[in-house]
N, C-alpha and C. Protein backbone atom coordinates (compact mmCIF):
# COMPACT_ATOMS: atom_id res chain seq x y z
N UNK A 1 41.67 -38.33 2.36
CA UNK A 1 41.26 -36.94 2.37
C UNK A 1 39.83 -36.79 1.86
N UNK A 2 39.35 -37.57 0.72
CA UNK A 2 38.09 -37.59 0.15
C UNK A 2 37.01 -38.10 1.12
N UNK A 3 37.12 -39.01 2.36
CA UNK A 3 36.87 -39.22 2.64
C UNK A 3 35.88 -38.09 4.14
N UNK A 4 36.92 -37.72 4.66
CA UNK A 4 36.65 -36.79 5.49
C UNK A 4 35.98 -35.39 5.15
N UNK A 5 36.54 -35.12 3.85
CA UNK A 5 36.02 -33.78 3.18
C UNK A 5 34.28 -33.99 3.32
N UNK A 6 34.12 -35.59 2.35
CA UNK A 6 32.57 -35.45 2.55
C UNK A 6 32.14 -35.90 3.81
N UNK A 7 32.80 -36.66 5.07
CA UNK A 7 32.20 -36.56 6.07
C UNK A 7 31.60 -35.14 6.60
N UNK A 8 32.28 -34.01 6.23
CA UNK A 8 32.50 -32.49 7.03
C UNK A 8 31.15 -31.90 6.24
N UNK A 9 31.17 -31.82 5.11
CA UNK A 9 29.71 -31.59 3.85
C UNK A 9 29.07 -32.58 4.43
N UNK A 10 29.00 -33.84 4.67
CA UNK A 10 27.54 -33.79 4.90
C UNK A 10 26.95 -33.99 6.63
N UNK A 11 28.15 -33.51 7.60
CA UNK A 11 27.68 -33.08 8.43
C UNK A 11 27.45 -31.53 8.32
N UNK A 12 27.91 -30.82 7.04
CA UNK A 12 27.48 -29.41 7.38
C UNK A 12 25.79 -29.41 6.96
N UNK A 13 25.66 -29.82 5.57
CA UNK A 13 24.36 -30.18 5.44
C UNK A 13 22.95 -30.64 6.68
N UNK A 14 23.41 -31.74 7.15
CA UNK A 14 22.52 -32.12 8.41
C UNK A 14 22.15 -31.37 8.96
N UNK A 15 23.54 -30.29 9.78
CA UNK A 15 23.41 -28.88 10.75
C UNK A 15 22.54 -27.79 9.72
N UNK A 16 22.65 -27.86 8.50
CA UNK A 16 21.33 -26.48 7.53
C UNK A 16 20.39 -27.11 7.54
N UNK A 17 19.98 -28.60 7.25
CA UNK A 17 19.35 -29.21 7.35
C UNK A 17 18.20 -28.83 8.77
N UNK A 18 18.93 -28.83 10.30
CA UNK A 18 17.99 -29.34 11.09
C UNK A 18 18.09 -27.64 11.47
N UNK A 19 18.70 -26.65 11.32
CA UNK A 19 18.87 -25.37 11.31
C UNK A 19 17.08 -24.99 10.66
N UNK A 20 17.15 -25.33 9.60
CA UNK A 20 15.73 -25.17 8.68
C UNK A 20 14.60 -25.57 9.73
N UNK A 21 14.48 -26.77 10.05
CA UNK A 21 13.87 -27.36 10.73
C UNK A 21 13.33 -26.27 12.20
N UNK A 22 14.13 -26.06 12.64
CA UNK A 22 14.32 -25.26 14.05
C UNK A 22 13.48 -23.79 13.38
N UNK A 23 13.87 -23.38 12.54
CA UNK A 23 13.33 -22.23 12.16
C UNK A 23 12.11 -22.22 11.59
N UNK A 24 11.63 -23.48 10.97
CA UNK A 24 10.33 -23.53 10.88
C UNK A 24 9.41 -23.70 11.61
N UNK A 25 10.00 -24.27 13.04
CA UNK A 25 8.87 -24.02 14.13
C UNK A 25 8.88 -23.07 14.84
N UNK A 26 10.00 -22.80 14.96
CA UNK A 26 10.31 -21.42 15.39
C UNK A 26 9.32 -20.36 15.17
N UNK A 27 9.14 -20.26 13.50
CA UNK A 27 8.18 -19.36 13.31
C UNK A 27 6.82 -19.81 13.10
N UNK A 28 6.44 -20.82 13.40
CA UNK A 28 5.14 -21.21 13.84
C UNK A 28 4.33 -21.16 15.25
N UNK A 29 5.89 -21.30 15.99
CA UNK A 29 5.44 -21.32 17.81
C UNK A 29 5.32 -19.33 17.58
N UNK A 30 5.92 -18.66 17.06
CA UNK A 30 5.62 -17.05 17.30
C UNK A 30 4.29 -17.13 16.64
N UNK A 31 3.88 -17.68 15.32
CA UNK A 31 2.70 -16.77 15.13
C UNK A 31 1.82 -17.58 15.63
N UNK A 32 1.64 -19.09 16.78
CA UNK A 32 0.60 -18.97 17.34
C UNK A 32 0.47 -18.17 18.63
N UNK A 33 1.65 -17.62 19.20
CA UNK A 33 1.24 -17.20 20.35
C UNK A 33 0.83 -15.64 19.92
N UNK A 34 1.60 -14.78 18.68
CA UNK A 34 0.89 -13.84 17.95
C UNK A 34 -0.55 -13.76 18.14
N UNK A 35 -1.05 -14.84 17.59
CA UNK A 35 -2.70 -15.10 17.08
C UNK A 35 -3.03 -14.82 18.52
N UNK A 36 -2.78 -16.00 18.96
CA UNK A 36 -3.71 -15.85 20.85
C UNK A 36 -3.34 -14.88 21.12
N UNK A 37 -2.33 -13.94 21.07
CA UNK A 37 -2.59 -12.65 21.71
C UNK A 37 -3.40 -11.72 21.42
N UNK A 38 -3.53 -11.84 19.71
CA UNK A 38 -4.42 -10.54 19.28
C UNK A 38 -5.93 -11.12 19.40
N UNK A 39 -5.99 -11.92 19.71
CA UNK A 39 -7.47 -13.00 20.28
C UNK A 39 -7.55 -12.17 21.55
N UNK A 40 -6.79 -12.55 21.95
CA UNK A 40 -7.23 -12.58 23.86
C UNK A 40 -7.54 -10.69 23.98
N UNK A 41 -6.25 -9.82 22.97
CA UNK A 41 -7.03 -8.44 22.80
C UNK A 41 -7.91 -7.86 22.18
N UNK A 42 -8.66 -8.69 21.78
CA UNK A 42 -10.06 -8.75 20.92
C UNK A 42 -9.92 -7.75 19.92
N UNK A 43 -8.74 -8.24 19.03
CA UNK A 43 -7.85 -7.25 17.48
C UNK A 43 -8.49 -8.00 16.56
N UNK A 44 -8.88 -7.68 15.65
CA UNK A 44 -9.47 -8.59 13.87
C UNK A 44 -8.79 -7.12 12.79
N UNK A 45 -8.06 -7.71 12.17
CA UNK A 45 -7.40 -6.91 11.33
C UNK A 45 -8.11 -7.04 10.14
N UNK A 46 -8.67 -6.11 9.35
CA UNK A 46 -8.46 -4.77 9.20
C UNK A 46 -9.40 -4.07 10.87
N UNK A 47 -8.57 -3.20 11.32
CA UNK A 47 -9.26 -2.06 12.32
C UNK A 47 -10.02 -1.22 11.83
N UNK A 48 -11.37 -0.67 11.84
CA UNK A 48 -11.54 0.63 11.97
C UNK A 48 -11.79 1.24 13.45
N UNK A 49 -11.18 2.60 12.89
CA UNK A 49 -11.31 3.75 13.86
C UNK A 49 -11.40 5.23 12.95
N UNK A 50 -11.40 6.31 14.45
CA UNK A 50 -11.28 7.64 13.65
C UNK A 50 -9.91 8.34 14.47
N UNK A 51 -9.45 9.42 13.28
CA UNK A 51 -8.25 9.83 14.37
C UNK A 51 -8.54 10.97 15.61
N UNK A 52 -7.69 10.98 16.41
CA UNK A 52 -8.25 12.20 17.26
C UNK A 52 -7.34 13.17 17.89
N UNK A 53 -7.33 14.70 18.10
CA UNK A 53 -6.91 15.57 18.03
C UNK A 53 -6.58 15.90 17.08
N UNK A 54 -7.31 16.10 16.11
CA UNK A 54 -7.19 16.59 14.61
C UNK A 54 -8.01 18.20 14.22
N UNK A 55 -8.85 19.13 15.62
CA UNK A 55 -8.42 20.13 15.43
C UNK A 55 -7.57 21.10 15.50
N UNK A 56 -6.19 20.72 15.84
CA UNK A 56 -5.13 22.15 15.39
C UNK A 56 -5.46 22.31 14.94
N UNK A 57 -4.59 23.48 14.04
CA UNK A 57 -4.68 24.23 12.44
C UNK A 57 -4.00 23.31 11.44
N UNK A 58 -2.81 23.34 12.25
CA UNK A 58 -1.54 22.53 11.18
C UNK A 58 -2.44 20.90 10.67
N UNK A 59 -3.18 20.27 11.33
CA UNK A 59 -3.54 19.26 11.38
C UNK A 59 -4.95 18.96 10.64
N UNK A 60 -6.04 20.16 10.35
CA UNK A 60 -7.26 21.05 9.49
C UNK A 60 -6.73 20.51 8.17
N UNK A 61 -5.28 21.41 8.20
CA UNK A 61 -5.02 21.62 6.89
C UNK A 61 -4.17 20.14 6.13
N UNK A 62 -3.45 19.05 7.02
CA UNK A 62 -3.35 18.22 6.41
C UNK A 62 -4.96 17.53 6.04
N UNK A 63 -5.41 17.44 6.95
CA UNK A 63 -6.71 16.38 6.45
C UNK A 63 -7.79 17.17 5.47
N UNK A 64 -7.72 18.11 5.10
CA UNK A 64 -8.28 18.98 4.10
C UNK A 64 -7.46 18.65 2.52
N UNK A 65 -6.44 18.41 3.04
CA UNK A 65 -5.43 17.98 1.62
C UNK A 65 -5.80 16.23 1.34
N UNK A 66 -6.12 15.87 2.77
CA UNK A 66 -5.98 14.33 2.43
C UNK A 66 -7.75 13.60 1.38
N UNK A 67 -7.31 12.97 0.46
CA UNK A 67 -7.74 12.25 0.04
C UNK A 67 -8.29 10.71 0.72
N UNK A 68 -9.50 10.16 0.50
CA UNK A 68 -9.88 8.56 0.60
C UNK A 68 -9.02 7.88 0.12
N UNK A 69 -8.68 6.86 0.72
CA UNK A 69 -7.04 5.99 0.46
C UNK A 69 -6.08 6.06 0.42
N UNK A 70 -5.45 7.18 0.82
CA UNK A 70 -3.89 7.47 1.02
C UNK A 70 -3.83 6.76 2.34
N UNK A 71 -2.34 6.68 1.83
CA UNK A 71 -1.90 5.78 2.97
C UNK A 71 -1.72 6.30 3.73
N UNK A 72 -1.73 5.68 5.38
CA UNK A 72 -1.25 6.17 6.78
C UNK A 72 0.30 5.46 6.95
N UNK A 73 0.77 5.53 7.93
CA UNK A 73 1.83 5.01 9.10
C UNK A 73 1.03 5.77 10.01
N UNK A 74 0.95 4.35 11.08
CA UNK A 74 0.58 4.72 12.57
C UNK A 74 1.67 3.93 13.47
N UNK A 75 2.15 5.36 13.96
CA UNK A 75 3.45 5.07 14.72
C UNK A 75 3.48 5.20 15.68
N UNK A 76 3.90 4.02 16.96
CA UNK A 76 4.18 4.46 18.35
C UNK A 76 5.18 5.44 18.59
N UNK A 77 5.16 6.50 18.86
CA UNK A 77 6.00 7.60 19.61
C UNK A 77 5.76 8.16 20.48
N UNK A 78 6.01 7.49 22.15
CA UNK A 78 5.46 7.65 23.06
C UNK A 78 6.68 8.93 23.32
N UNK A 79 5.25 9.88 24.32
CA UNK A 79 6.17 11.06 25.15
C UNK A 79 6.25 11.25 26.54
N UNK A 80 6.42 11.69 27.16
CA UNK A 80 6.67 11.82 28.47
C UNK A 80 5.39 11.84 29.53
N UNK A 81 4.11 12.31 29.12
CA UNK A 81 2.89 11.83 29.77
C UNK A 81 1.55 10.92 28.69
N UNK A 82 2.60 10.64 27.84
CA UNK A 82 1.45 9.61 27.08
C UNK A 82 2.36 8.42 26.61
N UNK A 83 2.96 7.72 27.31
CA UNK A 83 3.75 5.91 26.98
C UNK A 83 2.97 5.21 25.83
N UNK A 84 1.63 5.45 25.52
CA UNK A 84 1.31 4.69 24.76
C UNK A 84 0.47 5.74 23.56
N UNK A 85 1.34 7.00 23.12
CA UNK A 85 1.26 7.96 21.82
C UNK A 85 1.35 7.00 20.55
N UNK A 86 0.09 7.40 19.96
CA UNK A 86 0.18 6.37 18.41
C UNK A 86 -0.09 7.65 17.77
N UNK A 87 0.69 7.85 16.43
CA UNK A 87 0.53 9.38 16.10
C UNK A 87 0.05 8.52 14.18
N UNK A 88 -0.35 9.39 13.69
CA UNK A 88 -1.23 8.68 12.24
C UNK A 88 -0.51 9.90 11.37
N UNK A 89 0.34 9.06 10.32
CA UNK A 89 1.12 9.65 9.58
C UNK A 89 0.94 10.07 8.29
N UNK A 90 0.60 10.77 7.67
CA UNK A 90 0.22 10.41 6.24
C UNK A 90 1.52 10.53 4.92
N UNK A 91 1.68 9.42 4.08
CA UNK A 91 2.58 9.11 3.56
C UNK A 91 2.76 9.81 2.61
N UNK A 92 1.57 10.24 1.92
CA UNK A 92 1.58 11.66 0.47
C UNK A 92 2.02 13.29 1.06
N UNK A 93 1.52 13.33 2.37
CA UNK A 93 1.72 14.85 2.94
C UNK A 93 2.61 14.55 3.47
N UNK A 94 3.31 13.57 3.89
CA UNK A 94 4.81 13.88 5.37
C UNK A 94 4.63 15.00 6.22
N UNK A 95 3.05 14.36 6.66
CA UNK A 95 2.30 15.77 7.79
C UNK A 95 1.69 14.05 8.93
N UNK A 96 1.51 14.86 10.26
CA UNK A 96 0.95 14.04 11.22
C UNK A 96 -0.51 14.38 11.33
N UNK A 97 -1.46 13.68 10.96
CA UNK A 97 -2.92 14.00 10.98
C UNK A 97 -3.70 14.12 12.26
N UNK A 98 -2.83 13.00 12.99
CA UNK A 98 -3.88 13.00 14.35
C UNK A 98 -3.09 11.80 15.20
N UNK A 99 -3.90 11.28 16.00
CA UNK A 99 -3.42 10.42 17.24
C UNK A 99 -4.59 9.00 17.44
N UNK A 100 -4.09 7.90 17.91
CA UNK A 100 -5.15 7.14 18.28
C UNK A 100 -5.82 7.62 19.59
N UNK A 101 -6.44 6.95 19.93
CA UNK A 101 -7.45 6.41 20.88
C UNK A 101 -6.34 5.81 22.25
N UNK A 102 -6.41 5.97 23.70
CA UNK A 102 -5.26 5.52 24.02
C UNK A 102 -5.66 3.87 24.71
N UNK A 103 -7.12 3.63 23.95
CA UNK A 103 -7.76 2.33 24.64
C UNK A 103 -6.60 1.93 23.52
N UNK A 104 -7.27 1.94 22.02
CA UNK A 104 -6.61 1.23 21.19
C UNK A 104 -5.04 1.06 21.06
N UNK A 105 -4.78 2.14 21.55
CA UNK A 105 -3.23 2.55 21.37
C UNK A 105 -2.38 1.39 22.57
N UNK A 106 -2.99 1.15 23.48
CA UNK A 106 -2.12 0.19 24.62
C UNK A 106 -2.58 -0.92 24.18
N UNK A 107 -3.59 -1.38 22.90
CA UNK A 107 -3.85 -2.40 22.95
C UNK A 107 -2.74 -3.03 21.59
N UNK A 108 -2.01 -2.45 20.99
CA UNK A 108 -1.34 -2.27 19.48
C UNK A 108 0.03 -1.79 19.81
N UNK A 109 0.39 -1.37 20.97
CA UNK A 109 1.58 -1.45 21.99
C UNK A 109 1.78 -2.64 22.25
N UNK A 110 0.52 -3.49 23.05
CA UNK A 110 0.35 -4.76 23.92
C UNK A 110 0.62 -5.93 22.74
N UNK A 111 0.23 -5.84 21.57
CA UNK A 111 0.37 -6.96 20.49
C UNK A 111 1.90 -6.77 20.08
N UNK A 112 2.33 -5.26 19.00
CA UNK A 112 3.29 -4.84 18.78
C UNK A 112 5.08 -4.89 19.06
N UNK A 113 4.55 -3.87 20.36
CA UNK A 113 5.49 -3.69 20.97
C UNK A 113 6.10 -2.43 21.04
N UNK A 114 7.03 -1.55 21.83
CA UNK A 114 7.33 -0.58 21.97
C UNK A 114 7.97 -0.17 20.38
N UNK A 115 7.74 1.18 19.73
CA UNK A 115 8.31 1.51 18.50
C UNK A 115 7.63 1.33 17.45
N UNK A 116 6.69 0.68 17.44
CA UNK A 116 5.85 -0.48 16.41
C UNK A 116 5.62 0.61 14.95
N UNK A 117 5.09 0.13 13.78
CA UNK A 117 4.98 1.09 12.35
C UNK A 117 4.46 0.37 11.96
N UNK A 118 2.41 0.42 12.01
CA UNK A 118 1.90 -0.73 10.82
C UNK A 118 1.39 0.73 9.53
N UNK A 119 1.54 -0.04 8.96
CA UNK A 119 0.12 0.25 7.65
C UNK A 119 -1.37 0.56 8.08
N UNK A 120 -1.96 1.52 7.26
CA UNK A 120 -3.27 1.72 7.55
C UNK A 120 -3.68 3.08 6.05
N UNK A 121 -4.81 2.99 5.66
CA UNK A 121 -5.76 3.94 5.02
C UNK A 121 -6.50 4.72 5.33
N UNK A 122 -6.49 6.26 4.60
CA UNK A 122 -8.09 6.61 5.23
C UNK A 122 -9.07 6.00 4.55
N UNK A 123 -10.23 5.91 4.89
CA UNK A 123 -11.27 5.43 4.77
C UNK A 123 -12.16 6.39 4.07
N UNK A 124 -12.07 7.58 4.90
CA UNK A 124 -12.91 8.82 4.12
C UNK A 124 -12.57 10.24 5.03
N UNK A 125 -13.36 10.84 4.83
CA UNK A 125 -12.76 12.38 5.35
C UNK A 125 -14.41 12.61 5.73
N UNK A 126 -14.39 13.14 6.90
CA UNK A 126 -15.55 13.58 7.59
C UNK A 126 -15.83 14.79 7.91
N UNK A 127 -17.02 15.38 8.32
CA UNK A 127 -17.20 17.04 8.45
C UNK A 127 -16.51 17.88 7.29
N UNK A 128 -16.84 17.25 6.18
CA UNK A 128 -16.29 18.34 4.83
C UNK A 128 -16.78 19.67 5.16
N UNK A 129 -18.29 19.73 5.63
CA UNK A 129 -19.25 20.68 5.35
C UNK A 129 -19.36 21.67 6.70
N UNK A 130 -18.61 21.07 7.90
CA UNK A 130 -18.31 22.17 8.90
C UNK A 130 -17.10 22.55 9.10
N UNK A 131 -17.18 22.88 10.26
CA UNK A 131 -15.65 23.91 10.96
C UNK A 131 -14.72 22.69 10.85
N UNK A 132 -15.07 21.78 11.49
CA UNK A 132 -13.54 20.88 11.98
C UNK A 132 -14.05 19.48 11.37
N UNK A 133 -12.81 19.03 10.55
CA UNK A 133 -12.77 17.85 9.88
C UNK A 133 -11.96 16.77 10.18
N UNK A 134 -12.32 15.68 10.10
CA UNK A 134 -11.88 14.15 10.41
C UNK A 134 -11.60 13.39 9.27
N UNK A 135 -11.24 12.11 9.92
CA UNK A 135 -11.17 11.29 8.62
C UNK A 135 -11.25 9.82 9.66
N UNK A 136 -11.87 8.65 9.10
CA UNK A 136 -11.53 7.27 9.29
C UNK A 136 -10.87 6.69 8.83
N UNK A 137 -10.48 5.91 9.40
CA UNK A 137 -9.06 5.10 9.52
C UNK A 137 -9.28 3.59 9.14
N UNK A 138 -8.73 2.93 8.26
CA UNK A 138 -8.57 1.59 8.26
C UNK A 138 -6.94 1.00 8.75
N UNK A 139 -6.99 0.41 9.48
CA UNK A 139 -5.61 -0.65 10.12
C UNK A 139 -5.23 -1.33 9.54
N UNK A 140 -4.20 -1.71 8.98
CA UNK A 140 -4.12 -3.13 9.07
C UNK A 140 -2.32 -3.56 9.80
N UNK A 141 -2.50 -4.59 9.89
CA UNK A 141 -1.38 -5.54 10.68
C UNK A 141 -0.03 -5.75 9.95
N UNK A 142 0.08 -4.73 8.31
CA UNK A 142 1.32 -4.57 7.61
C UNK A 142 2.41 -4.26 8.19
N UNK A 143 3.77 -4.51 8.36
CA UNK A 143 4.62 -3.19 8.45
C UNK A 143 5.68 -3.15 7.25
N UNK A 144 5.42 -2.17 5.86
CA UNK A 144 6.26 -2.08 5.06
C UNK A 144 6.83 -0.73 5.20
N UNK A 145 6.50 0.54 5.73
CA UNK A 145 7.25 2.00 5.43
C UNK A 145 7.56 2.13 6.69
N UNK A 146 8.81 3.11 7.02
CA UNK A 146 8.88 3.47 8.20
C UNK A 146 9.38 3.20 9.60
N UNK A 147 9.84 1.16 8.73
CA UNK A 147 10.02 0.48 10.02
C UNK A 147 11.29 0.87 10.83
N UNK A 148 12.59 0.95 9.86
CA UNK A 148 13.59 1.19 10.43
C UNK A 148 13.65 2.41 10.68
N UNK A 149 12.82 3.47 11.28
CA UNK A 149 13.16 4.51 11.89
C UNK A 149 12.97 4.62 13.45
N UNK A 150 13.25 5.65 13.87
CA UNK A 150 13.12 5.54 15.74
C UNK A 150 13.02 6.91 16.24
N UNK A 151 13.65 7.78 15.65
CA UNK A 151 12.73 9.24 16.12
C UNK A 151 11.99 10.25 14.38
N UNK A 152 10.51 9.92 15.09
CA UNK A 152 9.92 10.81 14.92
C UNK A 152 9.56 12.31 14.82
N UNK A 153 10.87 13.16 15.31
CA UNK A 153 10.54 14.11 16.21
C UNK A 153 10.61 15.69 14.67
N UNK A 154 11.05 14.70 13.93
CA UNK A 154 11.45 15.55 12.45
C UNK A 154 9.61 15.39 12.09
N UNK A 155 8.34 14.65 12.42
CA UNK A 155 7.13 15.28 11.30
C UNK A 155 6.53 16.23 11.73
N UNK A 156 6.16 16.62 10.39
CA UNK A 156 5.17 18.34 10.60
C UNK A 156 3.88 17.89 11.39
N UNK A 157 3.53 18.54 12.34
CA UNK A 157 1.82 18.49 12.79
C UNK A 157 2.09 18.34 13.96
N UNK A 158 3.42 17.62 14.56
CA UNK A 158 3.53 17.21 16.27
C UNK A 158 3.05 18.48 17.39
C-alpha cells in the first residue's frame, strides 16, 4: 500500500510540477505577442492625450470639480453608432468627464479588447480662464478599479 500511495504523490507532484512549467510559458508566449502588438500599434505606456466632448454642462461641472491627479477609469462602452466609445471616468466624482479620441479608442480596443478598464490621471485642467474647460489625460496600461463590471449605463455625465 505504501508503495503505491507514493507512486500516486509523486506522480501528482510531476503533473504540478510540469502544470507550473506550462504556465510559465504560457504567460510569456501572451506577453510577447502583447508587446508586438502594442509595437506594431505604435502604444508606449504612459499615453498622453486630452478628453473630448467635455462641453456639456453636466460634464463643465465635473471637470471644474476635478483636480491634477485624480484618478480616471477609461472604459470601453461601446453604443450603437460608436463600437469603439472609450468614456473617461473619474474615480473621486463618480461623474463621466469626457470620451477618447476614436483613432485612439480602436487602437486600445485593438490591444485590449472589447469591455477593457485601464487606469489613467489627469494631468492638468485646461481653459481655467475661459468658457469651456478640459483636462489632459495620462494612460497607463493598469487595470485595478472597475474591472469586473459590464454595464456602465448607471454613470452621471452619459
Amino acid at each position: 500500500m505504501g508503495f503505491f500511495l507514493s507512486l500516486y504523490i509523486s506522480e501528482k507532484i510531476c503533473y504540478n510540477v510540469n502544470m507550473r512549467i506550462v504556465s510559465f510559458f504560457r504567460k510569456r508566449i501572451a506577453d510577447f505577442f502583447y508587446r508586438r502588438k502594442q509595437k506594431r500599434l505604435g502604444l508606449s505606456f504612459p499615453l498622453y492625450c486630452k478628453a473630448h466632448g467635455v462641453k456639456a454642462k453636466e460634464r463643465q461641472g465635473a471637470i471644474a470639480q476635478s483636480r491634477a491627479k485624480d484618478t480616471l477609469q477609461l472604459v470601453h462602452a461601446p453604443i450603437e453608432r460608436y463600437p469603439f466609445n472609450v468614456y473617461i471616468y473619474s474615480i473621486p466624482l463618480n461623474r463621466v468627464l469626457g470620451y477618447l479620441d476614436e483613432r485612439l479608442s480602436k487602437k486600445l480596443v485593438n490591444l485590449f479588447g472589447d469591455g477593457f478598464c485601464v487606469d489613467g490621471v489627469i494631468e492638468n485642467i485646461t481653459g481655467e480662464n475661459y468658457a469651456v474647460r478640459g483636462c489632459n489625460l495620462q494612460i497607463f496600461e493598469t487595470r485595478t478599479m472597475l474591472s469586473h463590471m459590464r454595464d456602465f449605463s448607471h454613470l452621471y455625465g452619459e
